[in-house]
N, C-alpha and C. Protein backbone atom coordinates (compact mmCIF):
# COMPACT_ATOMS: atom_id res chain seq x y z
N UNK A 1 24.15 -5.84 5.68
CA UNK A 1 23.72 -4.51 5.30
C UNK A 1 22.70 -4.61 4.16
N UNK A 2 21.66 -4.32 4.63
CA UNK A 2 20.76 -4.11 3.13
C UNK A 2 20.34 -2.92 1.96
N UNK A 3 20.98 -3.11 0.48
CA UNK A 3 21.39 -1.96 -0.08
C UNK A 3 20.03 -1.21 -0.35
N UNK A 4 20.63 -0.30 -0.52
CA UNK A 4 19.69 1.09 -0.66
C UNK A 4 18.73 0.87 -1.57
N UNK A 5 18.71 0.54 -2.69
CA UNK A 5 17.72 0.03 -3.67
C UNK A 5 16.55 -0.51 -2.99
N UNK A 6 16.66 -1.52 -2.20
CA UNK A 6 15.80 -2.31 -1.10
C UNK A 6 15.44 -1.47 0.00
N UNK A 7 15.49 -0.56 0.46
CA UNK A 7 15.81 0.39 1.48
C UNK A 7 14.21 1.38 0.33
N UNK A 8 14.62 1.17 -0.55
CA UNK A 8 13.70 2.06 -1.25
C UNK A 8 12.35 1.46 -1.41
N UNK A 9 12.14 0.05 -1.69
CA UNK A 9 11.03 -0.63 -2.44
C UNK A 9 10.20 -0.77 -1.38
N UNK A 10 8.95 -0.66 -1.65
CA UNK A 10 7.69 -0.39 -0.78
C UNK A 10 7.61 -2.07 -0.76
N UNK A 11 7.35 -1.97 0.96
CA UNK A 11 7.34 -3.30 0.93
C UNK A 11 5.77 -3.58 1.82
N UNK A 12 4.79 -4.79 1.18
CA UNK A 12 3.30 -4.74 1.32
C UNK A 12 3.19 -5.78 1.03
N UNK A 13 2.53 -6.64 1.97
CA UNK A 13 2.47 -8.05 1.20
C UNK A 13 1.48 -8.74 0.50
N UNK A 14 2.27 -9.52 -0.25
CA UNK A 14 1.46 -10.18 -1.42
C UNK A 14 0.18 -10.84 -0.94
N UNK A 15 -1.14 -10.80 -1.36
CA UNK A 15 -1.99 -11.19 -1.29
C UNK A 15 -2.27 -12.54 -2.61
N UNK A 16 -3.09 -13.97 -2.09
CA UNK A 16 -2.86 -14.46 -2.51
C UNK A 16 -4.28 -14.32 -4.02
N UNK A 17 -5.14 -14.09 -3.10
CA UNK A 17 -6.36 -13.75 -3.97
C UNK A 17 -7.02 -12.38 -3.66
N UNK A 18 -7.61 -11.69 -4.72
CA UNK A 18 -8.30 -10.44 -4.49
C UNK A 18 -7.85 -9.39 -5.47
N UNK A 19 -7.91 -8.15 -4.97
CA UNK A 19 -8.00 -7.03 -6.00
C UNK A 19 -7.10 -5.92 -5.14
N UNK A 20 -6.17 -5.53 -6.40
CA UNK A 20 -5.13 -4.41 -6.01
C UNK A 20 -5.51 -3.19 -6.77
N UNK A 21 -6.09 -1.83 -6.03
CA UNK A 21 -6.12 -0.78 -6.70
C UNK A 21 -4.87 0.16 -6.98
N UNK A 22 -4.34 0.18 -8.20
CA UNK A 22 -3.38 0.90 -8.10
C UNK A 22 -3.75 2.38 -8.51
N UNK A 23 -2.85 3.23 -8.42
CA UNK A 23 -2.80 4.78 -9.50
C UNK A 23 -3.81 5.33 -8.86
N UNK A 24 -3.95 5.36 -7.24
CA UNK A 24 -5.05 5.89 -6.92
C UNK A 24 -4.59 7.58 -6.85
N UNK A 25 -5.49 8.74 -7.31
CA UNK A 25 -5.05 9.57 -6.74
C UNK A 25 -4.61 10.03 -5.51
N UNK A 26 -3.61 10.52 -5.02
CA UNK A 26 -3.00 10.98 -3.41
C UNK A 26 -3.64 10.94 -2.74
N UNK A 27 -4.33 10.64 -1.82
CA UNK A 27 -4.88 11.29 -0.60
C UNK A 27 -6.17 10.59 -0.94
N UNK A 28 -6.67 9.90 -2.20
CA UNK A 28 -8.37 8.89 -2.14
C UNK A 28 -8.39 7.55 -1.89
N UNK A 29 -7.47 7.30 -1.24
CA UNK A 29 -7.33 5.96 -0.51
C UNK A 29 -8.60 5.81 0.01
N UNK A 30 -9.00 6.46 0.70
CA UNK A 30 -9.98 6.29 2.62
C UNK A 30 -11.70 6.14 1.54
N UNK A 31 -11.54 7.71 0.31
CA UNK A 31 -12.43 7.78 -0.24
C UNK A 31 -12.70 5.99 -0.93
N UNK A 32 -12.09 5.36 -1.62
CA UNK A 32 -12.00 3.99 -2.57
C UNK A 32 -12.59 3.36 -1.32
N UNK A 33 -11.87 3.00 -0.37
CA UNK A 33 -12.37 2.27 0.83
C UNK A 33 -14.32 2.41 0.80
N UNK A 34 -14.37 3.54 0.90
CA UNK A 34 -15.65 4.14 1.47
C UNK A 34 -16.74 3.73 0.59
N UNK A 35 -16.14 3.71 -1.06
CA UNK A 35 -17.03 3.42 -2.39
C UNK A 35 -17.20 2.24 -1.76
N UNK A 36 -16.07 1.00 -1.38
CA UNK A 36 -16.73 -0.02 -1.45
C UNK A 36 -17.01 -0.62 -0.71
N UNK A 37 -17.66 0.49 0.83
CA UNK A 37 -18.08 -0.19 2.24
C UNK A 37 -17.46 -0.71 2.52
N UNK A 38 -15.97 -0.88 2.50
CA UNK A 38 -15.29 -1.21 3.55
C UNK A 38 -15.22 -0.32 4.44
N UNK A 39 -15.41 -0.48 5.76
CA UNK A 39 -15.21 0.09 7.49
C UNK A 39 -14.46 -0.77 7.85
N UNK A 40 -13.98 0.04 9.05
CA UNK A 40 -13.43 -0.31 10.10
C UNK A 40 -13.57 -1.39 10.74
N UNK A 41 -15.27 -1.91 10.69
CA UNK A 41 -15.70 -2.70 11.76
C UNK A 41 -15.67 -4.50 10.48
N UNK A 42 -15.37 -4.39 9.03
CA UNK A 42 -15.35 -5.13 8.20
C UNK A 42 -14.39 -6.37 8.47
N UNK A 43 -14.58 -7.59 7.81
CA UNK A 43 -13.87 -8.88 8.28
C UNK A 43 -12.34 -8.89 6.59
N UNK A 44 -12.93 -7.69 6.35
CA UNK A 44 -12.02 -8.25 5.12
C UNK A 44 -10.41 -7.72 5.38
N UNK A 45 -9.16 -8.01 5.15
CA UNK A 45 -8.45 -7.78 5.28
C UNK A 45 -7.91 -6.88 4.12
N UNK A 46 -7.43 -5.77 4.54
CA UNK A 46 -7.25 -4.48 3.41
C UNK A 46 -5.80 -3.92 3.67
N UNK A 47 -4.84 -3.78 2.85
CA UNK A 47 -3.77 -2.71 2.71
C UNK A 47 -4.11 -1.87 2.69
N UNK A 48 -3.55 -0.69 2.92
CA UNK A 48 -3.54 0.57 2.15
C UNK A 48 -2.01 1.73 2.29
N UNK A 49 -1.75 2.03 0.99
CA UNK A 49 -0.86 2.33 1.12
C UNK A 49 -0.76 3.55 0.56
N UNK A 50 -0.03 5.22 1.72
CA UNK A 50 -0.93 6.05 1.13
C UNK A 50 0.56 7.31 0.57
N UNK A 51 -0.02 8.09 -0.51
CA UNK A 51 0.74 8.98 -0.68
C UNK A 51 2.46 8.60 -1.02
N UNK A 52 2.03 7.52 -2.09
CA UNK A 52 3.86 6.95 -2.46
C UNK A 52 4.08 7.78 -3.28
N UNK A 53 5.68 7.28 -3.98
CA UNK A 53 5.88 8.06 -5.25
C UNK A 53 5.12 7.34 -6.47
N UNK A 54 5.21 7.95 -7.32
CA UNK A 54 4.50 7.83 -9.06
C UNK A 54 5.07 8.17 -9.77
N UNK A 55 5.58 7.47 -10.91
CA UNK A 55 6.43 8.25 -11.85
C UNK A 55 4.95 8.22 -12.92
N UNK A 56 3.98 7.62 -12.94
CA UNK A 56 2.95 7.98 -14.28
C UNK A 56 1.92 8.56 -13.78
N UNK A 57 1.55 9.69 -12.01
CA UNK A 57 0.62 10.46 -12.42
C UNK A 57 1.16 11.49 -12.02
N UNK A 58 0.65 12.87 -12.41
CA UNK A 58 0.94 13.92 -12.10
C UNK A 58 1.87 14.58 -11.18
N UNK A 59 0.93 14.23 -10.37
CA UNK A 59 1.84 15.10 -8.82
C UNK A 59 2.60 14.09 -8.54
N UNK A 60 2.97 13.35 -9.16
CA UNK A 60 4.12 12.07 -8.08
C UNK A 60 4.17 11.81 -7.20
N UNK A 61 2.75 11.67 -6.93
CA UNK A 61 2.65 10.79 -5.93
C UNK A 61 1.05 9.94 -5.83
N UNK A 62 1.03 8.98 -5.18
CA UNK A 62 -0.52 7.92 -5.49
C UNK A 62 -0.79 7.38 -4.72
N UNK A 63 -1.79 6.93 -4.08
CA UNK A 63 -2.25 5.46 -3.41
C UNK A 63 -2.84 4.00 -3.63
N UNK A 64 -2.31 3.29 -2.93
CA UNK A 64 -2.80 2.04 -2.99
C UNK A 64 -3.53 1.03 -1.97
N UNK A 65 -4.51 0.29 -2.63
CA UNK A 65 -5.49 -0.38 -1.27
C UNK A 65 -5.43 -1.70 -2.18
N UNK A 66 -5.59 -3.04 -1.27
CA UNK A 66 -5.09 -4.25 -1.39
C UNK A 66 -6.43 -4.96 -1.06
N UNK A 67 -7.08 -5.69 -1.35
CA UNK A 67 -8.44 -6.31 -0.50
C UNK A 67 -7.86 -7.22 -0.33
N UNK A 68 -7.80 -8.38 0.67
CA UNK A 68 -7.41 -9.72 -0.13
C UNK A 68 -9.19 -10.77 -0.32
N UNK A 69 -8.96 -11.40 -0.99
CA UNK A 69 -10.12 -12.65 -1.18
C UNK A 69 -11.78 -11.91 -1.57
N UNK A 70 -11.79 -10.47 -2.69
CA UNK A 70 -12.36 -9.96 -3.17
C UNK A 70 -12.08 -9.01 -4.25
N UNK A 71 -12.87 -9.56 -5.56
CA UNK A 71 -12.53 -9.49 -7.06
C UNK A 71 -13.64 -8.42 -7.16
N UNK A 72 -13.46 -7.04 -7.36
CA UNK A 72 -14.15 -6.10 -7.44
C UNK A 72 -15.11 -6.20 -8.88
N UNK A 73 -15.92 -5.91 -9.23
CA UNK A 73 -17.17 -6.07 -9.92
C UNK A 73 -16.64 -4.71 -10.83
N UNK A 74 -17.46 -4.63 -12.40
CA UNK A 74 -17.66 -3.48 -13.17
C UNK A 74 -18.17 -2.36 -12.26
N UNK A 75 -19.40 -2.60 -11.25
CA UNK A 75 -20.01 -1.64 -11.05
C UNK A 75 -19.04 -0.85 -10.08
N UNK A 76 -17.88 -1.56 -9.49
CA UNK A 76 -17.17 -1.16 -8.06
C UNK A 76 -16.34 0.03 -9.47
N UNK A 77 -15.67 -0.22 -10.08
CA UNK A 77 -15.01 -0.37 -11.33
C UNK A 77 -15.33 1.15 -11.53
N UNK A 78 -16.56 1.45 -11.65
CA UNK A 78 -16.97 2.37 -12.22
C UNK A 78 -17.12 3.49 -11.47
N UNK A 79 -17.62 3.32 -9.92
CA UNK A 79 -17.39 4.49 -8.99
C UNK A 79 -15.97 4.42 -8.97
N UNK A 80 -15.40 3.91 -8.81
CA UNK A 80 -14.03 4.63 -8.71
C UNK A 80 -13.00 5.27 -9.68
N UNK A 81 -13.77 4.97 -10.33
CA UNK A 81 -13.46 5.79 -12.02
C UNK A 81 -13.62 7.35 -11.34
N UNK A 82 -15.00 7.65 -10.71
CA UNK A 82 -15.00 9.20 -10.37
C UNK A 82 -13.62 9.90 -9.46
N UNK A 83 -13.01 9.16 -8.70
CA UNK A 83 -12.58 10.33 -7.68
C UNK A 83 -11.11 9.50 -7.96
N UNK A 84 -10.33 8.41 -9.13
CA UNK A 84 -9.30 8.12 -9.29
C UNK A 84 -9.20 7.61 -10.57
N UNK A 85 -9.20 8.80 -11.63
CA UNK A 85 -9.52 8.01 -13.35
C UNK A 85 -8.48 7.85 -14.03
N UNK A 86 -7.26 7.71 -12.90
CA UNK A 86 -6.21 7.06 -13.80
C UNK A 86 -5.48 5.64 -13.15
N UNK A 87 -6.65 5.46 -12.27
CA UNK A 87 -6.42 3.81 -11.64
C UNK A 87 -6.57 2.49 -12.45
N UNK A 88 -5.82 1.82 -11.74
CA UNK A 88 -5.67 -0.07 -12.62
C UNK A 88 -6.24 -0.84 -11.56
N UNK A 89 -7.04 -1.64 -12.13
CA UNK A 89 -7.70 -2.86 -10.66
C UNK A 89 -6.64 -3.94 -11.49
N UNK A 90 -5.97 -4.45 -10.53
CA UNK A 90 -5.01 -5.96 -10.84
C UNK A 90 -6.14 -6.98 -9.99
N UNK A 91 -6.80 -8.12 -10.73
CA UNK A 91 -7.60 -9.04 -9.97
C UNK A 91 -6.35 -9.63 -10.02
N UNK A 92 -5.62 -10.94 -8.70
CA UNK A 92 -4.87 -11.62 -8.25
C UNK A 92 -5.75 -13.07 -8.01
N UNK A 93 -5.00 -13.63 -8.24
CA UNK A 93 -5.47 -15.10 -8.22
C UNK A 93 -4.28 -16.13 -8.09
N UNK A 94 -4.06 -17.03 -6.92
CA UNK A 94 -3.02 -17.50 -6.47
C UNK A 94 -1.61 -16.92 -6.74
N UNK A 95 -1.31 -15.57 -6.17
CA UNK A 95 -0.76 -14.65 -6.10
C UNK A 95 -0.15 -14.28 -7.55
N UNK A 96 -1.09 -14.65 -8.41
CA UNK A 96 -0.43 -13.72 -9.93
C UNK A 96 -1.61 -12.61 -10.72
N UNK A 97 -1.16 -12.14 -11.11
CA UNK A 97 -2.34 -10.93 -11.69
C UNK A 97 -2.53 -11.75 -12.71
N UNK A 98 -4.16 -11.90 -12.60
CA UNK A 98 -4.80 -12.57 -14.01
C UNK A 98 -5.33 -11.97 -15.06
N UNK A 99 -5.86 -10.54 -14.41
CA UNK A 99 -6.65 -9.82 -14.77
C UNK A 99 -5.56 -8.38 -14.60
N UNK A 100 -5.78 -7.43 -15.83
CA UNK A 100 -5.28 -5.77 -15.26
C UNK A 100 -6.24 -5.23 -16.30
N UNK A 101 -6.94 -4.17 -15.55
CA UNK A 101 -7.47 -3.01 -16.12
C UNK A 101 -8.05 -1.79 -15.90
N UNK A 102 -7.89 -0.91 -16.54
CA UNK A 102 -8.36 0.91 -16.30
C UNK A 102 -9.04 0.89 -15.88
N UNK A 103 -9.57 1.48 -15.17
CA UNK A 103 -10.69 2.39 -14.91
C UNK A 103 -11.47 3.36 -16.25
N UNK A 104 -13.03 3.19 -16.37
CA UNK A 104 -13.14 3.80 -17.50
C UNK A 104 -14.40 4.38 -16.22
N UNK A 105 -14.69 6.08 -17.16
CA UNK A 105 -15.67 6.50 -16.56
C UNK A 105 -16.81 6.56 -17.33
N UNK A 106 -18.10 6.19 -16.56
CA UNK A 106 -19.27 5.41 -16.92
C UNK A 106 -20.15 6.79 -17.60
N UNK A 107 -21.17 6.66 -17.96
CA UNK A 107 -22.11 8.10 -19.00
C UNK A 107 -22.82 8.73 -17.53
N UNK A 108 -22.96 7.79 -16.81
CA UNK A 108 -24.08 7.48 -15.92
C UNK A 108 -24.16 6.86 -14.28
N UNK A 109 -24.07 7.67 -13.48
CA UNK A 109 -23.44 7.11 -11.86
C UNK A 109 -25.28 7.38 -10.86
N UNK A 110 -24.96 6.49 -10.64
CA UNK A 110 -26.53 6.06 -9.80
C UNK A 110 -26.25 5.86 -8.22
N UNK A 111 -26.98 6.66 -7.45
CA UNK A 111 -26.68 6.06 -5.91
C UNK A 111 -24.98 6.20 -5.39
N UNK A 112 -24.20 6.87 -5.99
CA UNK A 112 -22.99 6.67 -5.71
C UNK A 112 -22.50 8.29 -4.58
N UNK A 113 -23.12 8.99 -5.29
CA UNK A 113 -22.91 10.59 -4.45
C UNK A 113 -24.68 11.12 -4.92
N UNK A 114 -24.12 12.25 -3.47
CA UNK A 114 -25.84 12.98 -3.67
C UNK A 114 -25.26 14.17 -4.00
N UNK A 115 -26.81 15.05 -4.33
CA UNK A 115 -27.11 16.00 -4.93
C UNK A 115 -26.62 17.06 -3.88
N UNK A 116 -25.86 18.53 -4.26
CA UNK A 116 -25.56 18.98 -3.33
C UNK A 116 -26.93 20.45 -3.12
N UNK A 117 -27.31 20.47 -3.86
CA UNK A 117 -28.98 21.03 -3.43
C UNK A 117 -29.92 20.51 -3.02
N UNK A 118 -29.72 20.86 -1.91
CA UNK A 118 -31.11 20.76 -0.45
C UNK A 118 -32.09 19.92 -1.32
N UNK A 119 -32.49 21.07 -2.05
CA UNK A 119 -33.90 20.94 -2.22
C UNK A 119 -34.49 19.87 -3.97
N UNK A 120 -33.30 19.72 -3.95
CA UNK A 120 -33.19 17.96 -5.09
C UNK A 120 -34.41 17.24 -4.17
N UNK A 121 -34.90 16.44 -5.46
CA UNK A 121 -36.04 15.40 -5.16
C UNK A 121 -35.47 14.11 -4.55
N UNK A 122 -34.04 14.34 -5.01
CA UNK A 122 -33.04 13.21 -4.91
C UNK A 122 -32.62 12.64 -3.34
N UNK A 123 -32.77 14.10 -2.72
CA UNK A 123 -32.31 14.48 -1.17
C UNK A 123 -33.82 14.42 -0.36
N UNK A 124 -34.79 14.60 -0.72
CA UNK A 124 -36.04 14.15 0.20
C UNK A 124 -36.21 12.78 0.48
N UNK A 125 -37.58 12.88 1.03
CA UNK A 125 -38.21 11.37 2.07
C UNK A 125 -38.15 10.22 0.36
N UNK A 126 -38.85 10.98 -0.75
CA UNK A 126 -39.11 10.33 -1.76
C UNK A 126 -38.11 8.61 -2.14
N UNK A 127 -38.71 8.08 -2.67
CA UNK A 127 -37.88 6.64 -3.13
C UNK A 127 -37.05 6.59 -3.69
N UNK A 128 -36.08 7.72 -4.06
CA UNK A 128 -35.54 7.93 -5.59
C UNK A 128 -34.12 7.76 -5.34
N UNK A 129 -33.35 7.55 -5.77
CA UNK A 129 -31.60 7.23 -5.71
C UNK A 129 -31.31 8.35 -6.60
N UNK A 130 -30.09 9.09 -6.09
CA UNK A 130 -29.84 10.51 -7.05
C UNK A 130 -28.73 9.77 -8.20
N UNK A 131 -29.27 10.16 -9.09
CA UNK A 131 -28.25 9.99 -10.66
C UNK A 131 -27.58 11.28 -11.43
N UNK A 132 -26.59 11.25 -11.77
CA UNK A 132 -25.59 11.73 -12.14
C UNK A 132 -25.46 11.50 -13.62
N UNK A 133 -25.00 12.72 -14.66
CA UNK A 133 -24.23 12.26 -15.98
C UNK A 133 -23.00 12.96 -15.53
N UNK A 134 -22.14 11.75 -16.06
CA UNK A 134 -20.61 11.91 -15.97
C UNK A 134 -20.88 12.83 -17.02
N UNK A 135 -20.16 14.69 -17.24
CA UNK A 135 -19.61 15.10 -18.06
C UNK A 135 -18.11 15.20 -18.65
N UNK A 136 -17.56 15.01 -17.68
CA UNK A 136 -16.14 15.07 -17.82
C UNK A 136 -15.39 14.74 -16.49
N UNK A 137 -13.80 14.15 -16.45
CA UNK A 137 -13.14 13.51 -15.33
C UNK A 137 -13.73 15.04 -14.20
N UNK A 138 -14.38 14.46 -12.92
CA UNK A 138 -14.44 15.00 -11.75
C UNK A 138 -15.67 16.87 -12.63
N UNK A 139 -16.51 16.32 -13.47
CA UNK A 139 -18.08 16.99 -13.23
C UNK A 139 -18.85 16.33 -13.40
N UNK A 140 -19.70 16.46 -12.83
CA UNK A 140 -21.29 15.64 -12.68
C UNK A 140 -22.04 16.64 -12.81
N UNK A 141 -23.32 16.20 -13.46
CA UNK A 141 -24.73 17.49 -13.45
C UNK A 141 -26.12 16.03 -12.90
N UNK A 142 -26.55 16.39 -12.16
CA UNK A 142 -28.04 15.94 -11.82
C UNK A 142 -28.76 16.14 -11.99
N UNK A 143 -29.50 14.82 -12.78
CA UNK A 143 -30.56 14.03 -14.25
C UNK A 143 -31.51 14.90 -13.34
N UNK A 144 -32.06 15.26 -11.54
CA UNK A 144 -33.04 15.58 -11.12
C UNK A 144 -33.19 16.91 -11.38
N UNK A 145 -32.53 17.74 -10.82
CA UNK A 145 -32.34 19.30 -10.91
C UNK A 145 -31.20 19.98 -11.74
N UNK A 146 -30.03 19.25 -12.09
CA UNK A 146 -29.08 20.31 -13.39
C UNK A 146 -27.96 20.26 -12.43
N UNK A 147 -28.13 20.41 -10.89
CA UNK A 147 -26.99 20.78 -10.50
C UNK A 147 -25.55 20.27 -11.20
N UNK A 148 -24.63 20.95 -10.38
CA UNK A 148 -23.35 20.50 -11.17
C UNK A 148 -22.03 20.55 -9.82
N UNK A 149 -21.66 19.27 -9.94
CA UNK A 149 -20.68 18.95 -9.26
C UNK A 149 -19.33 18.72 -9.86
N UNK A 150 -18.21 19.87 -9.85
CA UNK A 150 -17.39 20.28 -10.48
C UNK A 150 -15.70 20.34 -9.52
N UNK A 151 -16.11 20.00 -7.71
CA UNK A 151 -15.17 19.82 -7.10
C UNK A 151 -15.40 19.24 -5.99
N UNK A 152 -14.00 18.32 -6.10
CA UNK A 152 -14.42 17.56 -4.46
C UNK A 152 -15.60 16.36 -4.71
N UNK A 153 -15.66 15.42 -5.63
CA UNK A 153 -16.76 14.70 -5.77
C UNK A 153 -16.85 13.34 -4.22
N UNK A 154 -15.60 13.91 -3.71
CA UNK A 154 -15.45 12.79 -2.45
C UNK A 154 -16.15 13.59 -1.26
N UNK A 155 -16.61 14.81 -1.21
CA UNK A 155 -17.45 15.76 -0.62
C UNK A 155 -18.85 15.11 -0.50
N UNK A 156 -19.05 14.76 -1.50
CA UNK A 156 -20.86 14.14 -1.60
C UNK A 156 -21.19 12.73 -1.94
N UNK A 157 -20.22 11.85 -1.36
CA UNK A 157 -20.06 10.17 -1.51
C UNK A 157 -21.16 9.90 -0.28
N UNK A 158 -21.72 9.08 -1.13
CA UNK A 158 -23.11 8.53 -0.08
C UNK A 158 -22.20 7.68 0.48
């Protein structure tokens, strides 16, 4: 008989190398995926584990995505600061966490989401990558036109 305690513990397996996103907000699993081009059609092998319990965010409840044999970068670090800013990247390295740390959100997000006005310079034929100032967790205003992105920043993920 296996006791209930065990019956409880999320069971996902250990990866030997790579990067564990934890404290993702509910339901931005697919979004985290998406920041960091992982598809469907990708060779990398990915967990994801969606809508558990949480006793440290809000709604109690969170997600989690597993890469194995890829150590996510500052810059990965930093988009995902937007749409989960109370996440931990654990880098793993012969299955022990070497590395743990926050998510911090950056002054400044480049190429990561577009402008949600048409008529942004950002959104034409032009060469330009749309940039963002982080004002606060989940608003953005655009350096091109002012706009302001205040909900849903997983709405306008390039």
């Amino acid at each position: 008989m296996i006791p209930d305690k065990d019956k409880e513990e999320l069971r996902v397996r250990s990866i030997r190398n790579g990067s564990v996103i934890d404290h993702i907000t509910a339901g931005n699993a697919l979004n985290v995926l998406r920041i960091l081009g992982i598809t469907g059609i990708s060779t990398a092998i990915v967990s994801v584990v969606m809508n558990v319990p949480s006793k440290r965010l809000a709604f109690g409840r969170k997600d989690i995505v597993k890469i194995e044999d890829r150590e996510l970068v500052p810059a990965e670090v930093d988009k995902i600061a937007l749409i989960a800013p109370q996440a931990t990247i654990n880098i793993i390295r012969d299955y022990e966490v070497v590395q743990k740390k926050l998510v911090v959100l950056p002054d400044l997000i480049t190429h990561v989401v577009r402008c949600p006005n048409l008529n942004c310079i950002s959104n034409s034929a032009e060469p330009i990558y749309s940039k963002f100032r982080v004002l606060d967790s989940f608003v953005l205003r655009c350096s091109y036109c002012e706009s302001i992105i205040d909900s849903d920043i997983a709405t306008y993920l390039i």
